[in-house]
PDB file of N, CA and C in Angstrom:
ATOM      1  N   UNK A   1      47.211 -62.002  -1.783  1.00  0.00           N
ATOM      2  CA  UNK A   1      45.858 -61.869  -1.289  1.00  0.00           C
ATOM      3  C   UNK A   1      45.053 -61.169  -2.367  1.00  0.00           C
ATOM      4  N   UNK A   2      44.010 -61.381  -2.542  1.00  0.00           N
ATOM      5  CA  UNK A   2      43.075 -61.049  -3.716  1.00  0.00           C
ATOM      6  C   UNK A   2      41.856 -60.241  -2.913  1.00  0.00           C
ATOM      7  N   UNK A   3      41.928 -59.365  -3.210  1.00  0.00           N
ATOM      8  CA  UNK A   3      40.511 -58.530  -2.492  1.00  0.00           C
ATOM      9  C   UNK A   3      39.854 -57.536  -3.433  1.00  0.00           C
ATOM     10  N   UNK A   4      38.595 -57.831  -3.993  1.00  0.00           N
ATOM     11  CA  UNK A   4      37.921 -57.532  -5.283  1.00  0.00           C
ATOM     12  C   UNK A   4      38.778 -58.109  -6.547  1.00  0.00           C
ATOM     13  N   UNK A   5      39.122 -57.694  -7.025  1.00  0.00           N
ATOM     14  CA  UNK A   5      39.753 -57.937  -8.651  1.00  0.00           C
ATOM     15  C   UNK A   5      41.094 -57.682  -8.578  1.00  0.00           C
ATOM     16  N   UNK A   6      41.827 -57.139  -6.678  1.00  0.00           N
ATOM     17  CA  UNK A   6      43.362 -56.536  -6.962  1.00  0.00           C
ATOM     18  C   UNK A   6      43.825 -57.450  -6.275  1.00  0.00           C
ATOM     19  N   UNK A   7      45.118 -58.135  -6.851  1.00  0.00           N
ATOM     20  CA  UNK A   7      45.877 -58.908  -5.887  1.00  0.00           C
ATOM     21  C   UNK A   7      47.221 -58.110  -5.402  1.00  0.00           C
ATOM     22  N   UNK A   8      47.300 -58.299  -3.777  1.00  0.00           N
ATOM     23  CA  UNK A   8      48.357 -57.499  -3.085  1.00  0.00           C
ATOM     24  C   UNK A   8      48.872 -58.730  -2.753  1.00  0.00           C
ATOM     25  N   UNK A   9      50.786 -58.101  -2.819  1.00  0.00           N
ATOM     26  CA  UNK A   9      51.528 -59.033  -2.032  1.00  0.00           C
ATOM     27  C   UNK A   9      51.615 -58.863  -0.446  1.00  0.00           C
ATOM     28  N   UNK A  10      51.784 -60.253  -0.189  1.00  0.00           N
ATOM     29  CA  UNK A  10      51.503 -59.541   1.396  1.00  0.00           C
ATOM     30  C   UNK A  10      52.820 -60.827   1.869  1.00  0.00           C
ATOM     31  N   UNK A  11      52.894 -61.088   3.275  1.00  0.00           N
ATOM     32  CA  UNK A  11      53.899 -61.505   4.262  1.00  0.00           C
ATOM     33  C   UNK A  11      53.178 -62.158   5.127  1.00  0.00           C
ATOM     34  N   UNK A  12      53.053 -63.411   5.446  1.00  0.00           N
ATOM     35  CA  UNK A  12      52.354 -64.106   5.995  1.00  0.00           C
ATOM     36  C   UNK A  12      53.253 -63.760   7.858  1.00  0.00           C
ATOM     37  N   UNK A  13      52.963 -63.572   8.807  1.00  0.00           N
ATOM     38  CA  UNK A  13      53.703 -63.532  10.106  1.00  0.00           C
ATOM     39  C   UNK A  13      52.858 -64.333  11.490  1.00  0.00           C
ATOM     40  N   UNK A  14      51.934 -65.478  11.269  1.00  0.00           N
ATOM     41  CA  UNK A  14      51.681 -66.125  11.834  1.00  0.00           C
ATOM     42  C   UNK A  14      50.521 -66.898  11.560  1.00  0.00           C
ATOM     43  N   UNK A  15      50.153 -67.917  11.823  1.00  0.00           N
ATOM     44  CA  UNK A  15      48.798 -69.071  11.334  1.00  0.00           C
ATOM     45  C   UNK A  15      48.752 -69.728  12.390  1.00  0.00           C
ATOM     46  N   UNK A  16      46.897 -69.487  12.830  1.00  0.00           N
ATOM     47  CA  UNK A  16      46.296 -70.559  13.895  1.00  0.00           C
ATOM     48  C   UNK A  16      45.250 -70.921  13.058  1.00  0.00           C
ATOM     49  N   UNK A  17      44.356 -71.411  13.999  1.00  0.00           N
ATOM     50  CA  UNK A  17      43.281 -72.193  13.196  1.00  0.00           C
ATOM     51  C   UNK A  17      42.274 -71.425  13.349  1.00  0.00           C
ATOM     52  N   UNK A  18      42.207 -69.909  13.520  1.00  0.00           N
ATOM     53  CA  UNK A  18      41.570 -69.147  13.190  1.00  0.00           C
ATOM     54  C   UNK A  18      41.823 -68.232  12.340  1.00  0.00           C
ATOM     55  N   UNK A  19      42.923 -67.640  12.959  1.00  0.00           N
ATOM     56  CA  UNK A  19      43.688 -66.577  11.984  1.00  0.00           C
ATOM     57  C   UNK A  19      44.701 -66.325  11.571  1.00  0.00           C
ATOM     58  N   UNK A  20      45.092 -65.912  10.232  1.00  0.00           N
ATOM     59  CA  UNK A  20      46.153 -66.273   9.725  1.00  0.00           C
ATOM     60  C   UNK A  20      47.147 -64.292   9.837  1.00  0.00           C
ATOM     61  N   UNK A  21      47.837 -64.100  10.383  1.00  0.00           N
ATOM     62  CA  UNK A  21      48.616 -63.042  10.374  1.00  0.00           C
ATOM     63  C   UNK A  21      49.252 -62.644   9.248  1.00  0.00           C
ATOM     64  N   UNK A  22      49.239 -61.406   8.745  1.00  0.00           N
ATOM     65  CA  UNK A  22      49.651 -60.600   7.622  1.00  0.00           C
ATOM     66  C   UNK A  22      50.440 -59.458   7.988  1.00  0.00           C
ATOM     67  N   UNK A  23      51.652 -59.159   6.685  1.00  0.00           N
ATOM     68  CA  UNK A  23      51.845 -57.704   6.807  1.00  0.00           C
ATOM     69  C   UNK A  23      51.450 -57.322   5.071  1.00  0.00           C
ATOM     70  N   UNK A  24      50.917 -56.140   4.978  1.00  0.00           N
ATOM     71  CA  UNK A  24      50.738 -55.546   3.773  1.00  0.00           C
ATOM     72  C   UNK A  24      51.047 -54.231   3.865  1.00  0.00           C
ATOM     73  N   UNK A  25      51.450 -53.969   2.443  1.00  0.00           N
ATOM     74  CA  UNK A  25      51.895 -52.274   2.403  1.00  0.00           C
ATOM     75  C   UNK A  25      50.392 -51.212   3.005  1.00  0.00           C
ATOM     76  N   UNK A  26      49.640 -52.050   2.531  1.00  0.00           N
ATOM     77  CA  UNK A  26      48.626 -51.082   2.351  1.00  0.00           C
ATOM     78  C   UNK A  26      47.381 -51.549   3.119  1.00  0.00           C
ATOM     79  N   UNK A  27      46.726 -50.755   3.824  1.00  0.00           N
ATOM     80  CA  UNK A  27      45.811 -50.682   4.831  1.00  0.00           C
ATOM     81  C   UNK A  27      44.488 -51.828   4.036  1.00  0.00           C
ATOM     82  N   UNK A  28      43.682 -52.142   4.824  1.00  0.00           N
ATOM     83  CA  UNK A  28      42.643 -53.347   4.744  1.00  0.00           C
ATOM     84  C   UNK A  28      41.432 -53.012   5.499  1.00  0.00           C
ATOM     85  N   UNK A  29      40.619 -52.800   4.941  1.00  0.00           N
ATOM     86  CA  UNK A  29      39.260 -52.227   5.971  1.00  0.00           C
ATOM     87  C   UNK A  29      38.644 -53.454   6.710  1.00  0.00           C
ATOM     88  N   UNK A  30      38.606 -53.556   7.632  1.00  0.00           N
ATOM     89  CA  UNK A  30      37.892 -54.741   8.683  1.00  0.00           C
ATOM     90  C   UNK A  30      36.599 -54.898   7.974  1.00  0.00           C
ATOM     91  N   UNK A  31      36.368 -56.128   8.001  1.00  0.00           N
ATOM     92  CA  UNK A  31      35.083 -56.702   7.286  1.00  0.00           C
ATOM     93  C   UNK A  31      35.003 -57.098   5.985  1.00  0.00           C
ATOM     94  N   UNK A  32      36.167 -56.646   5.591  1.00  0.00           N
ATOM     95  CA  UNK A  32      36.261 -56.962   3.874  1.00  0.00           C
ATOM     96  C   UNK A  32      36.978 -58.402   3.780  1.00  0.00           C
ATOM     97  N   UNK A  33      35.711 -59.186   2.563  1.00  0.00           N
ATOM     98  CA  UNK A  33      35.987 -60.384   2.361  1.00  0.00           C
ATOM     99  C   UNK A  33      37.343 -60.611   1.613  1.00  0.00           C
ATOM    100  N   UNK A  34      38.004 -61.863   1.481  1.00  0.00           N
ATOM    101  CA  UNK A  34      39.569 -61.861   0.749  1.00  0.00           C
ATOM    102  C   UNK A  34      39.702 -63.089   0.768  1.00  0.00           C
ATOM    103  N   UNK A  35      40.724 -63.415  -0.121  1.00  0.00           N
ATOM    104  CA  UNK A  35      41.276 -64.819  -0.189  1.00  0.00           C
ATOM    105  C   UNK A  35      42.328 -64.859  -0.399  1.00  0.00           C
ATOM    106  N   UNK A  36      43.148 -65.641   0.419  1.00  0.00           N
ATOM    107  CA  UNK A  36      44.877 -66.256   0.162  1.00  0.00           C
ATOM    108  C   UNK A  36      45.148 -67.202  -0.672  1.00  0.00           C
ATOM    109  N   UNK A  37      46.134 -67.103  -1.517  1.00  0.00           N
ATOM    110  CA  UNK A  37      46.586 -67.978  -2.449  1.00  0.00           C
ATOM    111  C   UNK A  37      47.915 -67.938  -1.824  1.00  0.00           C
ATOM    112  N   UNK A  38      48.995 -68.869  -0.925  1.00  0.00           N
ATOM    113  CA  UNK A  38      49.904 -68.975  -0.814  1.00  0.00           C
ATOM    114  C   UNK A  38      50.641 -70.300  -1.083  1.00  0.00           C
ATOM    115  N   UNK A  39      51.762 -70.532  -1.419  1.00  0.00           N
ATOM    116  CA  UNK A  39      53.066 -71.248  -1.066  1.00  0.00           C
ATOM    117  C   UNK A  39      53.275 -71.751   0.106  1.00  0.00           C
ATOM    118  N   UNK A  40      53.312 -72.869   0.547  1.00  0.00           N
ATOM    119  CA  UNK A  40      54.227 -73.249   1.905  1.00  0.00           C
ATOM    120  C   UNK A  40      54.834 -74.493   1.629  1.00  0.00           C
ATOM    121  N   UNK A  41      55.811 -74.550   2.544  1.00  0.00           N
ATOM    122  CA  UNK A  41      56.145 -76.067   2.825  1.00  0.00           C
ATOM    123  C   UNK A  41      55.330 -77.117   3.887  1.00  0.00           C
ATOM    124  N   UNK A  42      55.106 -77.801   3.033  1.00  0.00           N
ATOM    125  CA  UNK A  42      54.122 -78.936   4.073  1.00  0.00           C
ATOM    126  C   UNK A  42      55.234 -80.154   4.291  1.00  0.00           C
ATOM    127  N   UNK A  43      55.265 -80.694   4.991  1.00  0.00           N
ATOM    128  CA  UNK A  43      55.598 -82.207   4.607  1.00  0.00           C
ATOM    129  C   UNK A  43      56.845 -82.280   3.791  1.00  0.00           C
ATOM    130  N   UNK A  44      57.565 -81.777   3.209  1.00  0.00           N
ATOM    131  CA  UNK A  44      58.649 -81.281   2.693  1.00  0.00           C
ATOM    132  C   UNK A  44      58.538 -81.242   1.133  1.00  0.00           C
ATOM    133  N   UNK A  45      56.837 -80.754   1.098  1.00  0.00           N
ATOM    134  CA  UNK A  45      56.690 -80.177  -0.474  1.00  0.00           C
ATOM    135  C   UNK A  45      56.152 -79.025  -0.340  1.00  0.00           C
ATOM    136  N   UNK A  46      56.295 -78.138  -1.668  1.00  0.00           N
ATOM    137  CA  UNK A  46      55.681 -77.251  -1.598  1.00  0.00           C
ATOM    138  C   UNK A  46      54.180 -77.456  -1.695  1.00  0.00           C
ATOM    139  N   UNK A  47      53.335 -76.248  -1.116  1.00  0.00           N
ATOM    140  CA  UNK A  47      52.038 -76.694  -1.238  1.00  0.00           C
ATOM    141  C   UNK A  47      51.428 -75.397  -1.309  1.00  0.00           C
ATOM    142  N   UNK A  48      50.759 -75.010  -2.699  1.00  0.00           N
ATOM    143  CA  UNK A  48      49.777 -74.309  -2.560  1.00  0.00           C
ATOM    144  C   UNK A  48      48.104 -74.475  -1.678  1.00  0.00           C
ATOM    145  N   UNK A  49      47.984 -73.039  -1.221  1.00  0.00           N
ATOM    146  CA  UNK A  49      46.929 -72.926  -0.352  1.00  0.00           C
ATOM    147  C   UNK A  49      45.684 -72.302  -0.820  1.00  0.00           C
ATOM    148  N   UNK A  50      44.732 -72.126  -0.827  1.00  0.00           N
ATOM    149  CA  UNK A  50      43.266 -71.600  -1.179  1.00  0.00           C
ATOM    150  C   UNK A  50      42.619 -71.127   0.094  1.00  0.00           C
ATOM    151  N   UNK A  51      42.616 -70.077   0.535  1.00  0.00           N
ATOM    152  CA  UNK A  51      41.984 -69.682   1.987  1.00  0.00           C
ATOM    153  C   UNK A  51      41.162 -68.294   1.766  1.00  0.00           C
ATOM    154  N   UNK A  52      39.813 -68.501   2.545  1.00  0.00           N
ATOM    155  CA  UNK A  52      38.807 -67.502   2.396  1.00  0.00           C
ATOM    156  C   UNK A  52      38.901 -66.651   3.900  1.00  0.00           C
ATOM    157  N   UNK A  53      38.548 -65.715   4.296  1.00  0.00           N
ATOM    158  CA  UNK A  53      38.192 -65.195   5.275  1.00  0.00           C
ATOM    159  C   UNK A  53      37.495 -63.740   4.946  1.00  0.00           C
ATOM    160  N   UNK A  54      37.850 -63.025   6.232  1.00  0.00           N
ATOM    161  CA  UNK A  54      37.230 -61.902   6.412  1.00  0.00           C
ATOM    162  C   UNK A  54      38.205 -61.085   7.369  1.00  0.00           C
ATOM    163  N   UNK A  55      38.734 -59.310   6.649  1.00  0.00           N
ATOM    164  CA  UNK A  55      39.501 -58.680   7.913  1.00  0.00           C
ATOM    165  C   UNK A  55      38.784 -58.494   9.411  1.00  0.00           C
ATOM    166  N   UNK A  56      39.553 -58.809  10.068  1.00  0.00           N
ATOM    167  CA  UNK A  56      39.479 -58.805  11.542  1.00  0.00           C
ATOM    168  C   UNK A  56      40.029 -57.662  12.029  1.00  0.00           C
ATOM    169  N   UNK A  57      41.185 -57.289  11.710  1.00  0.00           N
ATOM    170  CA  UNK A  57      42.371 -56.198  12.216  1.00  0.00           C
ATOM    171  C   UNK A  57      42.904 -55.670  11.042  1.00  0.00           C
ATOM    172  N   UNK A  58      43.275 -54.060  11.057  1.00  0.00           N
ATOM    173  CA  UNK A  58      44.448 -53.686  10.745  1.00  0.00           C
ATOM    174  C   UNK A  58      44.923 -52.577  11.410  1.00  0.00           C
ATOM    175  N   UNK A  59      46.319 -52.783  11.804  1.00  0.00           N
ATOM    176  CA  UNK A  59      47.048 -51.918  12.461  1.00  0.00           C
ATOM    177  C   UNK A  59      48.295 -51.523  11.694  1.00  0.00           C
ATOM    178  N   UNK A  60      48.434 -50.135  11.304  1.00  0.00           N
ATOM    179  CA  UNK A  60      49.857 -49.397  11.182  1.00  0.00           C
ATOM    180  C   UNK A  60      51.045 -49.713  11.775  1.00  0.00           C
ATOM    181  N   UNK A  61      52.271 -50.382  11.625  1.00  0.00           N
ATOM    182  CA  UNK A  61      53.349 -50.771  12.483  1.00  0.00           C
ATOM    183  C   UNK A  61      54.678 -49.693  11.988  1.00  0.00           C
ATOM    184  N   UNK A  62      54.495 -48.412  12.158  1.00  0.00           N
ATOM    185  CA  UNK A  62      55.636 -47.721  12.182  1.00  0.00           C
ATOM    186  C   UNK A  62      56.031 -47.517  10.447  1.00  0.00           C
ATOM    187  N   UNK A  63      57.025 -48.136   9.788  1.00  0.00           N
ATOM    188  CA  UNK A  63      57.065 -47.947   8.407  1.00  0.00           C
ATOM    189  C   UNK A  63      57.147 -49.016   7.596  1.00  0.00           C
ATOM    190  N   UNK A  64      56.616 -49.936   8.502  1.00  0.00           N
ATOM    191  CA  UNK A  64      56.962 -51.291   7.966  1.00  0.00           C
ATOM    192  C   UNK A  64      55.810 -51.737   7.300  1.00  0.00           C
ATOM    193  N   UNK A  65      54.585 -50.829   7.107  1.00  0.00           N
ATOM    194  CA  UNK A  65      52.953 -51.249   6.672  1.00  0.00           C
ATOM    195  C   UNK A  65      52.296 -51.672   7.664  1.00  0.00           C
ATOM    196  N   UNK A  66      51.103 -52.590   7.096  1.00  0.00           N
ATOM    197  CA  UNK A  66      50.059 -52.783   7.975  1.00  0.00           C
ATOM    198  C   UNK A  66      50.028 -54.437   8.444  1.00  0.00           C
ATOM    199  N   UNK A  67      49.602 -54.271   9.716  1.00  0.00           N
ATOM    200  CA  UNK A  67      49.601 -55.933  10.243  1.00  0.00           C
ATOM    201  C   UNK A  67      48.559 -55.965  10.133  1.00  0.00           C
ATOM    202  N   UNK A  68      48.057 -56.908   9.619  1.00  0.00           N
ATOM    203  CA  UNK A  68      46.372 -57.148   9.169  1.00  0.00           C
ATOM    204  C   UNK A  68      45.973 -58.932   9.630  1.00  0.00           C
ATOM    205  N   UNK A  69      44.444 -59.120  10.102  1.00  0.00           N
ATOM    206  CA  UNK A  69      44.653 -60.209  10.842  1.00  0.00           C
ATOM    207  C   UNK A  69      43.340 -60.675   9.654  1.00  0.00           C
ATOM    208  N   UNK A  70      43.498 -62.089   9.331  1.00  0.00           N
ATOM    209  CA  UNK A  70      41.916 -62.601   7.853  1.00  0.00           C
ATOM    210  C   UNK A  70      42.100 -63.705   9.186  1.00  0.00           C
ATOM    211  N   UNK A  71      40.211 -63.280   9.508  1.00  0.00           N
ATOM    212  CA  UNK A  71      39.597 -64.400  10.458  1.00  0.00           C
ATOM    213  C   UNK A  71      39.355 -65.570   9.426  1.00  0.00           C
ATOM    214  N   UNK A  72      39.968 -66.474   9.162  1.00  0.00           N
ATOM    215  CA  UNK A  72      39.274 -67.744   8.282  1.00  0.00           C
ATOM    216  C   UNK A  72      38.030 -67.953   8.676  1.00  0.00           C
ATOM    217  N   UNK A  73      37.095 -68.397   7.060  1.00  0.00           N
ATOM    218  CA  UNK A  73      35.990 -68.771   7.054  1.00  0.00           C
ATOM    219  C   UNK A  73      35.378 -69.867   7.716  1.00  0.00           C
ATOM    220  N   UNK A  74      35.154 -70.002   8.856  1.00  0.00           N
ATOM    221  CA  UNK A  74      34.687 -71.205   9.589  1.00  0.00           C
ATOM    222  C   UNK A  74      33.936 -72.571   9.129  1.00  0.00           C
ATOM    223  N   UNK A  75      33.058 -71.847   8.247  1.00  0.00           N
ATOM    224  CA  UNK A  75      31.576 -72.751   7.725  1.00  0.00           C
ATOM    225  C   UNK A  75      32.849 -73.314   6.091  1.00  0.00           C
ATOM    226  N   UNK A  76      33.702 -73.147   5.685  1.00  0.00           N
ATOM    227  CA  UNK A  76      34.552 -73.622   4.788  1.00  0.00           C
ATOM    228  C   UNK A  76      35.259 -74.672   4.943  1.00  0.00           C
ATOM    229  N   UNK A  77      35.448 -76.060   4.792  1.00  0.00           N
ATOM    230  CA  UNK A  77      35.802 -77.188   5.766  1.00  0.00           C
ATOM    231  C   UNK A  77      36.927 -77.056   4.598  1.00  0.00           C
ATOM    232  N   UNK A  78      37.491 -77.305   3.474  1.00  0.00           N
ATOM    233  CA  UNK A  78      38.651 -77.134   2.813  1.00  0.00           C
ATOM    234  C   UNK A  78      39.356 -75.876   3.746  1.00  0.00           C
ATOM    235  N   UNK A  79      38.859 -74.571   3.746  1.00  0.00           N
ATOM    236  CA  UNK A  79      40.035 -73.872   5.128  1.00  0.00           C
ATOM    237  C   UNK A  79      40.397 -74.628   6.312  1.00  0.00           C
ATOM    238  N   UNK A  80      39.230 -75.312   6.942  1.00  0.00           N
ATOM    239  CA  UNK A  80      39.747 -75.781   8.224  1.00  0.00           C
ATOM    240  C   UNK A  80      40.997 -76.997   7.638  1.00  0.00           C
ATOM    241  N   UNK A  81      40.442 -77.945   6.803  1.00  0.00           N
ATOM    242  CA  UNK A  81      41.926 -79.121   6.105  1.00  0.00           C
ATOM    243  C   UNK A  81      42.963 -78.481   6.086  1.00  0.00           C
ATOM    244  N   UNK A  82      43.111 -77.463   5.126  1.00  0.00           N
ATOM    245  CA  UNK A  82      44.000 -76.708   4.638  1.00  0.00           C
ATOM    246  C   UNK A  82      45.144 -76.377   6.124  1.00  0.00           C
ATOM    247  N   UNK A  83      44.139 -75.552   6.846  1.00  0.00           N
ATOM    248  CA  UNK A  83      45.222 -74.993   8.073  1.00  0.00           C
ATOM    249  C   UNK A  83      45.542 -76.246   9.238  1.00  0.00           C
ATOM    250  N   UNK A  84      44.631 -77.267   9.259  1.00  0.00           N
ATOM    251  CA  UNK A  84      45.029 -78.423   9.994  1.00  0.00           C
ATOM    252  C   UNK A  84      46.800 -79.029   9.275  1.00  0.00           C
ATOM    253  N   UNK A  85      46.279 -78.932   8.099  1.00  0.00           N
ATOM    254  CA  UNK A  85      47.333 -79.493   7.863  1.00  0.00           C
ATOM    255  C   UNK A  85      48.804 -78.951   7.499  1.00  0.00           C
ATOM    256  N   UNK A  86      49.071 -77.607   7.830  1.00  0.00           N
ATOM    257  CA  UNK A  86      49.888 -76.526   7.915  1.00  0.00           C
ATOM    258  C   UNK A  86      50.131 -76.805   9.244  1.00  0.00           C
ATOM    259  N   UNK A  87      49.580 -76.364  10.491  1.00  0.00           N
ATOM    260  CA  UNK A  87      49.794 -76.521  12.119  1.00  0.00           C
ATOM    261  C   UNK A  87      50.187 -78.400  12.438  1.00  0.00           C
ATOM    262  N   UNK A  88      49.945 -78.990  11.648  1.00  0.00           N
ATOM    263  CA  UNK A  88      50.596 -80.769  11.991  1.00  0.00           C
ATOM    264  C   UNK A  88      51.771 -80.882  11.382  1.00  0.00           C
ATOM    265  N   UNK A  89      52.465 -80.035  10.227  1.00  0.00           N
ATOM    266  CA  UNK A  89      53.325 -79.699   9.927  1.00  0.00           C
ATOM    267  C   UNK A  89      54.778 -79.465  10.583  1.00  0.00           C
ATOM    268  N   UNK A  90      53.636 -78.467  11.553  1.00  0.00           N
ATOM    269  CA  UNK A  90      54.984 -77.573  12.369  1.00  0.00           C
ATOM    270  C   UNK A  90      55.958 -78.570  13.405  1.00  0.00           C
ATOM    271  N   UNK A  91      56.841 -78.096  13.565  1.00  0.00           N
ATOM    272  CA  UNK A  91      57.899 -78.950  14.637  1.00  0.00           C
ATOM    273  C   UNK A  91      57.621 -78.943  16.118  1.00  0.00           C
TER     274      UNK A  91
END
């Protein structure tokens, strides 16, 4: 995830077609713009992703870091492709 000029690794832990679920070490202020650059398997290739949003959530989970929720950019029709075609994916 890229937020200003720093890229953090983060843990993807769930994707709808709104929001995509995160864990990160490190806390995320709600409202702050960001973008995902991830890896997945689509279709049985790998497939890089390009995704914009905005924090929605972050919550502290004990010592495991922060669960952080990026509302995808709505008005972005490559996000909406992108996650359509991740969720037609699934089994």
């Amino acid at each position: 995830m890229k937020v200003n000029e720093t890229t953090l690794t983060i843990h993807t832990t769930d994707i709808s077609e709104q929001i995509v679920g995160l864990m990160m070490e490190a806390p995320a202020r709600i409202g702050l713009a960001c973008a995902l650059h991830f890896r997945t398997l689509v279709g049985g290739r790998i497939t890089t992703l390009h995704l914009t949003g905005t924090v929605a959530y972050c919550t502290l989970v004990g010592l495991k870091g922060y669960r952080v929720g990026i509302r995808m950019d709505s008005a972005n029709k490559e996000n909406a492709d992108q996650l359509a075609m991740i969720l037609s994916s699934r089994p």
